[in-house]
PDB file of N, CA and C in Angstrom:
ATOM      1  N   UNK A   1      81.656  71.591  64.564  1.00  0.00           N
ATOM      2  CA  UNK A   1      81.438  73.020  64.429  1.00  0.00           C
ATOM      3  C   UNK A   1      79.972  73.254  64.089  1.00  0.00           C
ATOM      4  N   UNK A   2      79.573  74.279  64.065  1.00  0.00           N
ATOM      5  CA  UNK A   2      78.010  74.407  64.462  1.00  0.00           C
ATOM      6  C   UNK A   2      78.107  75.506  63.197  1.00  0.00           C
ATOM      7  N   UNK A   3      77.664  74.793  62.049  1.00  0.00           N
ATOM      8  CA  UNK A   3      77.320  75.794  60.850  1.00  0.00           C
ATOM      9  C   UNK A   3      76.313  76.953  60.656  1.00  0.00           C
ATOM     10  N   UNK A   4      75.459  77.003  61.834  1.00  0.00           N
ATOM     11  CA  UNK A   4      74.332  78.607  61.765  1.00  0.00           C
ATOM     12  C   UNK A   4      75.345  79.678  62.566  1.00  0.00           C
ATOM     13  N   UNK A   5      76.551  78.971  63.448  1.00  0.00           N
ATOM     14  CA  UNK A   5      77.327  80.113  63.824  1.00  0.00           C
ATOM     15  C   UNK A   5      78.464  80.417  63.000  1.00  0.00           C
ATOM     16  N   UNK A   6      78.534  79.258  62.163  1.00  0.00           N
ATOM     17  CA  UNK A   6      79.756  79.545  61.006  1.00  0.00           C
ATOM     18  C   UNK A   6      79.494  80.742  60.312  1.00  0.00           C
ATOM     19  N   UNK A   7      78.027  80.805  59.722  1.00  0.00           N
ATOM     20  CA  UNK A   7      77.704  81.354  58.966  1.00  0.00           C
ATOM     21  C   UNK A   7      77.197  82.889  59.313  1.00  0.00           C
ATOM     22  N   UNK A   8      76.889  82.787  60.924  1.00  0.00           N
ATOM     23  CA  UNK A   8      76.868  83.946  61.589  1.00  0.00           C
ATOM     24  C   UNK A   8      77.926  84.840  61.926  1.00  0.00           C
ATOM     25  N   UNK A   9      78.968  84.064  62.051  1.00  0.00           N
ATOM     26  CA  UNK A   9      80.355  84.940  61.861  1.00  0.00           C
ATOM     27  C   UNK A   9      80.235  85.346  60.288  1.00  0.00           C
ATOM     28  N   UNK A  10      80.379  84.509  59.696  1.00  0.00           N
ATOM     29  CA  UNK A  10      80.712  85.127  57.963  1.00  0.00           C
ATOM     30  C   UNK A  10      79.988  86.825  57.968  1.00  0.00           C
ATOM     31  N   UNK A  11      78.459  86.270  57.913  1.00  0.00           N
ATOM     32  CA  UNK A  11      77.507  87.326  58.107  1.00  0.00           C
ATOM     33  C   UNK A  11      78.009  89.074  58.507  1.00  0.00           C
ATOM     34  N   UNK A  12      78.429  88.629  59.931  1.00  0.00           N
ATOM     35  CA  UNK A  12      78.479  90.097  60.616  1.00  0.00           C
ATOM     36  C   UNK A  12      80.014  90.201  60.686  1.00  0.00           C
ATOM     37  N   UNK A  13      80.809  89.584  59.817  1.00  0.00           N
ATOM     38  CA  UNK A  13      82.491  90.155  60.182  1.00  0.00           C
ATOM     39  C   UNK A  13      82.528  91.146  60.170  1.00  0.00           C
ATOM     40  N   UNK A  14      82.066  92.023  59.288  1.00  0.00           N
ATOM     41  CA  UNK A  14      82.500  93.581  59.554  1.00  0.00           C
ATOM     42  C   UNK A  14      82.373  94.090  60.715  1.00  0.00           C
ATOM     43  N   UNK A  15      80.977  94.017  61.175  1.00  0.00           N
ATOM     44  CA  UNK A  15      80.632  94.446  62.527  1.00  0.00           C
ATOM     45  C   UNK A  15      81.217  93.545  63.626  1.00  0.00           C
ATOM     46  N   UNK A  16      81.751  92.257  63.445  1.00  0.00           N
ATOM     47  CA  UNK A  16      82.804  91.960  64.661  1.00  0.00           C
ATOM     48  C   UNK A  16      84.031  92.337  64.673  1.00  0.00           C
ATOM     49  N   UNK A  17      84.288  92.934  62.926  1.00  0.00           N
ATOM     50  CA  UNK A  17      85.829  93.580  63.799  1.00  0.00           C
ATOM     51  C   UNK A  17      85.627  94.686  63.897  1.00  0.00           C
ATOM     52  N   UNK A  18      84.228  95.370  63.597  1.00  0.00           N
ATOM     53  CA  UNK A  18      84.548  96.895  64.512  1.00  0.00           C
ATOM     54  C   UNK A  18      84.518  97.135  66.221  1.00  0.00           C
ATOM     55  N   UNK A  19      83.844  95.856  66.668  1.00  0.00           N
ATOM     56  CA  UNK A  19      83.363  95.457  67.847  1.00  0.00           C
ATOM     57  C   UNK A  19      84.567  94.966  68.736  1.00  0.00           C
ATOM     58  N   UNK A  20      85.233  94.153  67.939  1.00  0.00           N
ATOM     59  CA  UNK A  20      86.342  93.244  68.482  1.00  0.00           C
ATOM     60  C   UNK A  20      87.637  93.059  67.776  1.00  0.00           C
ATOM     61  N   UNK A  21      88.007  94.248  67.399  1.00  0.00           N
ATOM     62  CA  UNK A  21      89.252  93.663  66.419  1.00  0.00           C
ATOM     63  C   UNK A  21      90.325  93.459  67.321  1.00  0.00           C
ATOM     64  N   UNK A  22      91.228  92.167  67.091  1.00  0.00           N
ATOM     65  CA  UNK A  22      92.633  92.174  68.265  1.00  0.00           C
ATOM     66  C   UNK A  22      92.182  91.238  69.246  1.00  0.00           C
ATOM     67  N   UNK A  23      90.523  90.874  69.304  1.00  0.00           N
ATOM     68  CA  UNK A  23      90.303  90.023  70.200  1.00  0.00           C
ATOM     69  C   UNK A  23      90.001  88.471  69.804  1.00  0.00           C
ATOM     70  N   UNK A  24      89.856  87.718  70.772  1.00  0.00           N
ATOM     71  CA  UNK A  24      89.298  86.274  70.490  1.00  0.00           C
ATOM     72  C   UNK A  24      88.237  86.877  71.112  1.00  0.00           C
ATOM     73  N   UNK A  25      86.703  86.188  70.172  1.00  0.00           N
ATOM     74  CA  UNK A  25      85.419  85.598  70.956  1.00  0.00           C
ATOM     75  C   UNK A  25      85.056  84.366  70.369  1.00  0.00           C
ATOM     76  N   UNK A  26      83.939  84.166  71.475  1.00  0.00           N
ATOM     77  CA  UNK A  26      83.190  82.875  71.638  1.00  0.00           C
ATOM     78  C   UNK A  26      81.946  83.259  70.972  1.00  0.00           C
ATOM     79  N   UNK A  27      81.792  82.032  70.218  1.00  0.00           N
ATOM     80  CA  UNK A  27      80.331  82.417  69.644  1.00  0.00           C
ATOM     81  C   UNK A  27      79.052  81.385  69.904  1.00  0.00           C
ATOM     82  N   UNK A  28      78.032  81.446  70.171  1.00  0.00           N
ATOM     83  CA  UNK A  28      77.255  80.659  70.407  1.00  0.00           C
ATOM     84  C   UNK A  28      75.551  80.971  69.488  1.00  0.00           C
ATOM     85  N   UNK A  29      75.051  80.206  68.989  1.00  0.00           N
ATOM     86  CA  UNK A  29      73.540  81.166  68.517  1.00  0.00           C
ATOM     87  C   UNK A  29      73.653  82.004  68.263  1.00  0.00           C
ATOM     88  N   UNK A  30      74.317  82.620  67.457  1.00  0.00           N
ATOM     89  CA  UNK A  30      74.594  83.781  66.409  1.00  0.00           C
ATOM     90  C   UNK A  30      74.760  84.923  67.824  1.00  0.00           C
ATOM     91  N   UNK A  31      75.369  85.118  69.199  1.00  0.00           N
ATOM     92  CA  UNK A  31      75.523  85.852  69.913  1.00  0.00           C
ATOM     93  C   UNK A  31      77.267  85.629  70.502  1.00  0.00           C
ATOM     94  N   UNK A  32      77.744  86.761  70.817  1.00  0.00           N
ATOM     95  CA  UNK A  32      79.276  86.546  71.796  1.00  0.00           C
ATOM     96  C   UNK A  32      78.868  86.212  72.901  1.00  0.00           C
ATOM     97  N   UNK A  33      78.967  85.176  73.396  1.00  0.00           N
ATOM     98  CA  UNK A  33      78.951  84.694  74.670  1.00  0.00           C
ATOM     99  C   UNK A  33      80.918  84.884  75.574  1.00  0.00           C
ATOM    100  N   UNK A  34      81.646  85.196  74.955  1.00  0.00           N
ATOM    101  CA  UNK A  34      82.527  85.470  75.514  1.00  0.00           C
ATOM    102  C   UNK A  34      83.388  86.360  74.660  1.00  0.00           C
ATOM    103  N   UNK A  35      84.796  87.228  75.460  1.00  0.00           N
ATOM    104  CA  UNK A  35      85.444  87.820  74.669  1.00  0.00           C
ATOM    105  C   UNK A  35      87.028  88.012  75.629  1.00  0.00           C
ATOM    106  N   UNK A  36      87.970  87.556  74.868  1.00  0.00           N
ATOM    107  CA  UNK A  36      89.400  87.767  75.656  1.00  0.00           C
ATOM    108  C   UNK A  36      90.255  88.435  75.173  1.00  0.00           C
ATOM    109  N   UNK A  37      91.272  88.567  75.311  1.00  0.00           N
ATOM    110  CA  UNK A  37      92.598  89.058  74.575  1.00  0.00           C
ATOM    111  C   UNK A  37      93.174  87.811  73.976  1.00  0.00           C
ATOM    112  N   UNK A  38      92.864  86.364  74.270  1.00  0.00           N
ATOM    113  CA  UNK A  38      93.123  85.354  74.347  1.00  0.00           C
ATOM    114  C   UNK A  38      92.058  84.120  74.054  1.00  0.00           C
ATOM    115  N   UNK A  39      92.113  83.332  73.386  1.00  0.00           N
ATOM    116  CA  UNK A  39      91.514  82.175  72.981  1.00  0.00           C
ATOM    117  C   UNK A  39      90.966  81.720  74.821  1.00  0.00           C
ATOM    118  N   UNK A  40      92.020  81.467  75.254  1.00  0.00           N
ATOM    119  CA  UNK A  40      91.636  80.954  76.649  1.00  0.00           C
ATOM    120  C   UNK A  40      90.511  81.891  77.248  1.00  0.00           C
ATOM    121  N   UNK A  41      91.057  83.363  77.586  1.00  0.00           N
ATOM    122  CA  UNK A  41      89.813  84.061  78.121  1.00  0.00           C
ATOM    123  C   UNK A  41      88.490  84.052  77.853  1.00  0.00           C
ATOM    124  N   UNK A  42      88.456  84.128  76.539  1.00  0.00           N
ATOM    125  CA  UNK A  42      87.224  83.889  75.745  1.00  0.00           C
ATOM    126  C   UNK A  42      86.402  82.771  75.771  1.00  0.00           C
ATOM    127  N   UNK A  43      86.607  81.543  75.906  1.00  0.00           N
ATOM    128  CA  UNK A  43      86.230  80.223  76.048  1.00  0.00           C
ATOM    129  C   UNK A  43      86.202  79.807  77.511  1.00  0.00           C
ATOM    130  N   UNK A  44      87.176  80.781  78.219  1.00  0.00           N
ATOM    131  CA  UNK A  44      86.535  80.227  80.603  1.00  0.00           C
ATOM    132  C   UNK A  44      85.247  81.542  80.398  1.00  0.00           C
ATOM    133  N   UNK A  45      84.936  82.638  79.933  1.00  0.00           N
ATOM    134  CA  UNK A  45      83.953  83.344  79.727  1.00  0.00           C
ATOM    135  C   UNK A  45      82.720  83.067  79.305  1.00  0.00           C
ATOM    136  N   UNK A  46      83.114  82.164  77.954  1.00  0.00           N
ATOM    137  CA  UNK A  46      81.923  81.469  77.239  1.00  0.00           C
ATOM    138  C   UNK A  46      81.588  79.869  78.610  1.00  0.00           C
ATOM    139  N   UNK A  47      82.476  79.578  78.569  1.00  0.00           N
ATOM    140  CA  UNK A  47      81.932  78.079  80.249  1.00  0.00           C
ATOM    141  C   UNK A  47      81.446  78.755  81.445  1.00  0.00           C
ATOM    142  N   UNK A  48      82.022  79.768  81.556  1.00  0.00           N
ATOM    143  CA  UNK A  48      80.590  80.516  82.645  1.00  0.00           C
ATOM    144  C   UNK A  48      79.395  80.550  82.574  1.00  0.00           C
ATOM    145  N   UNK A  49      79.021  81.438  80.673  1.00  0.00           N
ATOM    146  CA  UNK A  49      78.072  81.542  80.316  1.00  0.00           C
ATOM    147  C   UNK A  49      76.944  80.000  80.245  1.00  0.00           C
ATOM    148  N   UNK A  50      77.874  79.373  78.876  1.00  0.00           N
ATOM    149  CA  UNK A  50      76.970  78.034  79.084  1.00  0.00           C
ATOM    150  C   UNK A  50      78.134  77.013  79.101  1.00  0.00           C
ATOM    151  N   UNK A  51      77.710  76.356  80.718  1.00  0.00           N
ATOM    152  CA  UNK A  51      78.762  75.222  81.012  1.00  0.00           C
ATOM    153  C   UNK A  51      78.590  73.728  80.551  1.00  0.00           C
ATOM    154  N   UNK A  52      77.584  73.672  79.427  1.00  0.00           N
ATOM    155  CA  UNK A  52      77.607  72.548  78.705  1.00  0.00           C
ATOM    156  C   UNK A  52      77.838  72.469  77.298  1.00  0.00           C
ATOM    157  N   UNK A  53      78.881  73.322  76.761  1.00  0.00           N
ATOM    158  CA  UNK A  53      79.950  73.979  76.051  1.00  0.00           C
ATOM    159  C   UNK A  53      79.086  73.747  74.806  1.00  0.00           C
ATOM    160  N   UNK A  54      79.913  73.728  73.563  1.00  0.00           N
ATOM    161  CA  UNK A  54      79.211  73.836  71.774  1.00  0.00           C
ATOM    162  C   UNK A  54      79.369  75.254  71.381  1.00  0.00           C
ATOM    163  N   UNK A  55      80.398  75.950  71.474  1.00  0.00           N
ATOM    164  CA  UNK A  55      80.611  77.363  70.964  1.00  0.00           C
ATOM    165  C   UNK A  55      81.871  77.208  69.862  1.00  0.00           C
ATOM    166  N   UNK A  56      81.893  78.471  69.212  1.00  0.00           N
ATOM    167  CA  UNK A  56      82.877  78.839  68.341  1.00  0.00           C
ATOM    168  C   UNK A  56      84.050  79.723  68.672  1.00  0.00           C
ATOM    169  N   UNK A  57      85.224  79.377  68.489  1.00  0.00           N
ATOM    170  CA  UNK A  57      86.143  80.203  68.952  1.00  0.00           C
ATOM    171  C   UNK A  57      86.947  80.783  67.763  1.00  0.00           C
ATOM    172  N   UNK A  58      86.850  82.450  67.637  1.00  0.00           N
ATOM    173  CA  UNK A  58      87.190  83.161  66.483  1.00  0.00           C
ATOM    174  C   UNK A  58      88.029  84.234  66.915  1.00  0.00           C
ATOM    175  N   UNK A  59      89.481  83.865  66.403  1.00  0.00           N
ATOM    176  CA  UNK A  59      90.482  85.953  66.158  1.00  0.00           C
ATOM    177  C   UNK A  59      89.971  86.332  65.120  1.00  0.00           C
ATOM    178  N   UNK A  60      89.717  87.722  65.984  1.00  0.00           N
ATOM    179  CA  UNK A  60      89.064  88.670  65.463  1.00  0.00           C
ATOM    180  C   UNK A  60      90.199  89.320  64.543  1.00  0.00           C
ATOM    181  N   UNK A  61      90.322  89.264  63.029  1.00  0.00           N
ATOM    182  CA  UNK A  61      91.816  90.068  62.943  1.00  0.00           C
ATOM    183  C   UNK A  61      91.641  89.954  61.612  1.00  0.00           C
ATOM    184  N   UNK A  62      92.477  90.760  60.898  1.00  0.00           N
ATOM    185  CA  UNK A  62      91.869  90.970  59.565  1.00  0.00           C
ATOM    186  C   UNK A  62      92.387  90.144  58.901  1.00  0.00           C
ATOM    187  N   UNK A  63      93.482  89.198  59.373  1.00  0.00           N
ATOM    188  CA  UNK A  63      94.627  88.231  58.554  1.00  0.00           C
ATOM    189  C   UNK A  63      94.211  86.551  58.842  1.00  0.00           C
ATOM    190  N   UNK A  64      92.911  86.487  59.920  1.00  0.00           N
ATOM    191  CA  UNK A  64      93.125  85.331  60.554  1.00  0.00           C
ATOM    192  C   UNK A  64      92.266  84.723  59.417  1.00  0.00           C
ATOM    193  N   UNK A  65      92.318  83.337  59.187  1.00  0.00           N
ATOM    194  CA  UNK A  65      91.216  82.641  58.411  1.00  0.00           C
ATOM    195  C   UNK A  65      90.944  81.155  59.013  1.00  0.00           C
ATOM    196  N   UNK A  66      90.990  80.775  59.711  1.00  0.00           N
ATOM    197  CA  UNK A  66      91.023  79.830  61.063  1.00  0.00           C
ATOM    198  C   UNK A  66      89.684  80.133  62.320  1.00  0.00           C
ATOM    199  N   UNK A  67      89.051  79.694  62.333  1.00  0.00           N
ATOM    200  CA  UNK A  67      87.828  79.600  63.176  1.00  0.00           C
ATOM    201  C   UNK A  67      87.558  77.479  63.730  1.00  0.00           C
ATOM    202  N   UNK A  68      87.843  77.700  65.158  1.00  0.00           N
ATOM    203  CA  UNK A  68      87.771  76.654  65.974  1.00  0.00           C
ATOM    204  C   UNK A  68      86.259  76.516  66.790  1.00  0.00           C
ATOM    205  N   UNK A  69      86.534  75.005  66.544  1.00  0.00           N
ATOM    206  CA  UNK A  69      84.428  74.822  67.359  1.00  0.00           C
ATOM    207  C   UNK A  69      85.170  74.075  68.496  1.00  0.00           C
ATOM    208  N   UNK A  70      84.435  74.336  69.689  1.00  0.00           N
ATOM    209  CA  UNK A  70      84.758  73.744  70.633  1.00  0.00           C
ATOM    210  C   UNK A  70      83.395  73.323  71.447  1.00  0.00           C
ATOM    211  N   UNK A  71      83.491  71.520  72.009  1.00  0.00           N
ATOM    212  CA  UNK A  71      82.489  71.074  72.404  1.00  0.00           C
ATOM    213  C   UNK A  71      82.248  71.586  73.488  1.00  0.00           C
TER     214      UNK A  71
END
């Protein structure tokens, strides 16, 4: 897991769940590189973006406390 995006989620939660609440995104360099209804959507969005992967995969939700790094 890539701790400047760990900490970039922490940072702006508020403003990602006003942005994204209900959704999964991908996080990369403190930016959404992807966004789904779904873990999956979010992460074939983010491999479009950059297809030599290292992003964060986060539900957006006010209950979740679970954040996945994916190579």
């Amino acid at each position: 897991m890539r701790d400047d995006d760990f900490a970039w989620l922490v940072e702006h939660s508020s403003q990602l769940f006003t942005d994204y609440a209900g959704k999964w995104i991908a996080v990369r360099d403190g930016e959404v590189i992807g966004v789904g209804d779904t873990a999956t959507e979010a992460a074939q969005e983010a491999r479009e973006k950059v297809p030599d992967g290292g992003f964060i995969l986060e539900a957006i939700d006010a209950e979740a406390d679970v954040i996945y790094g994916c190579p």
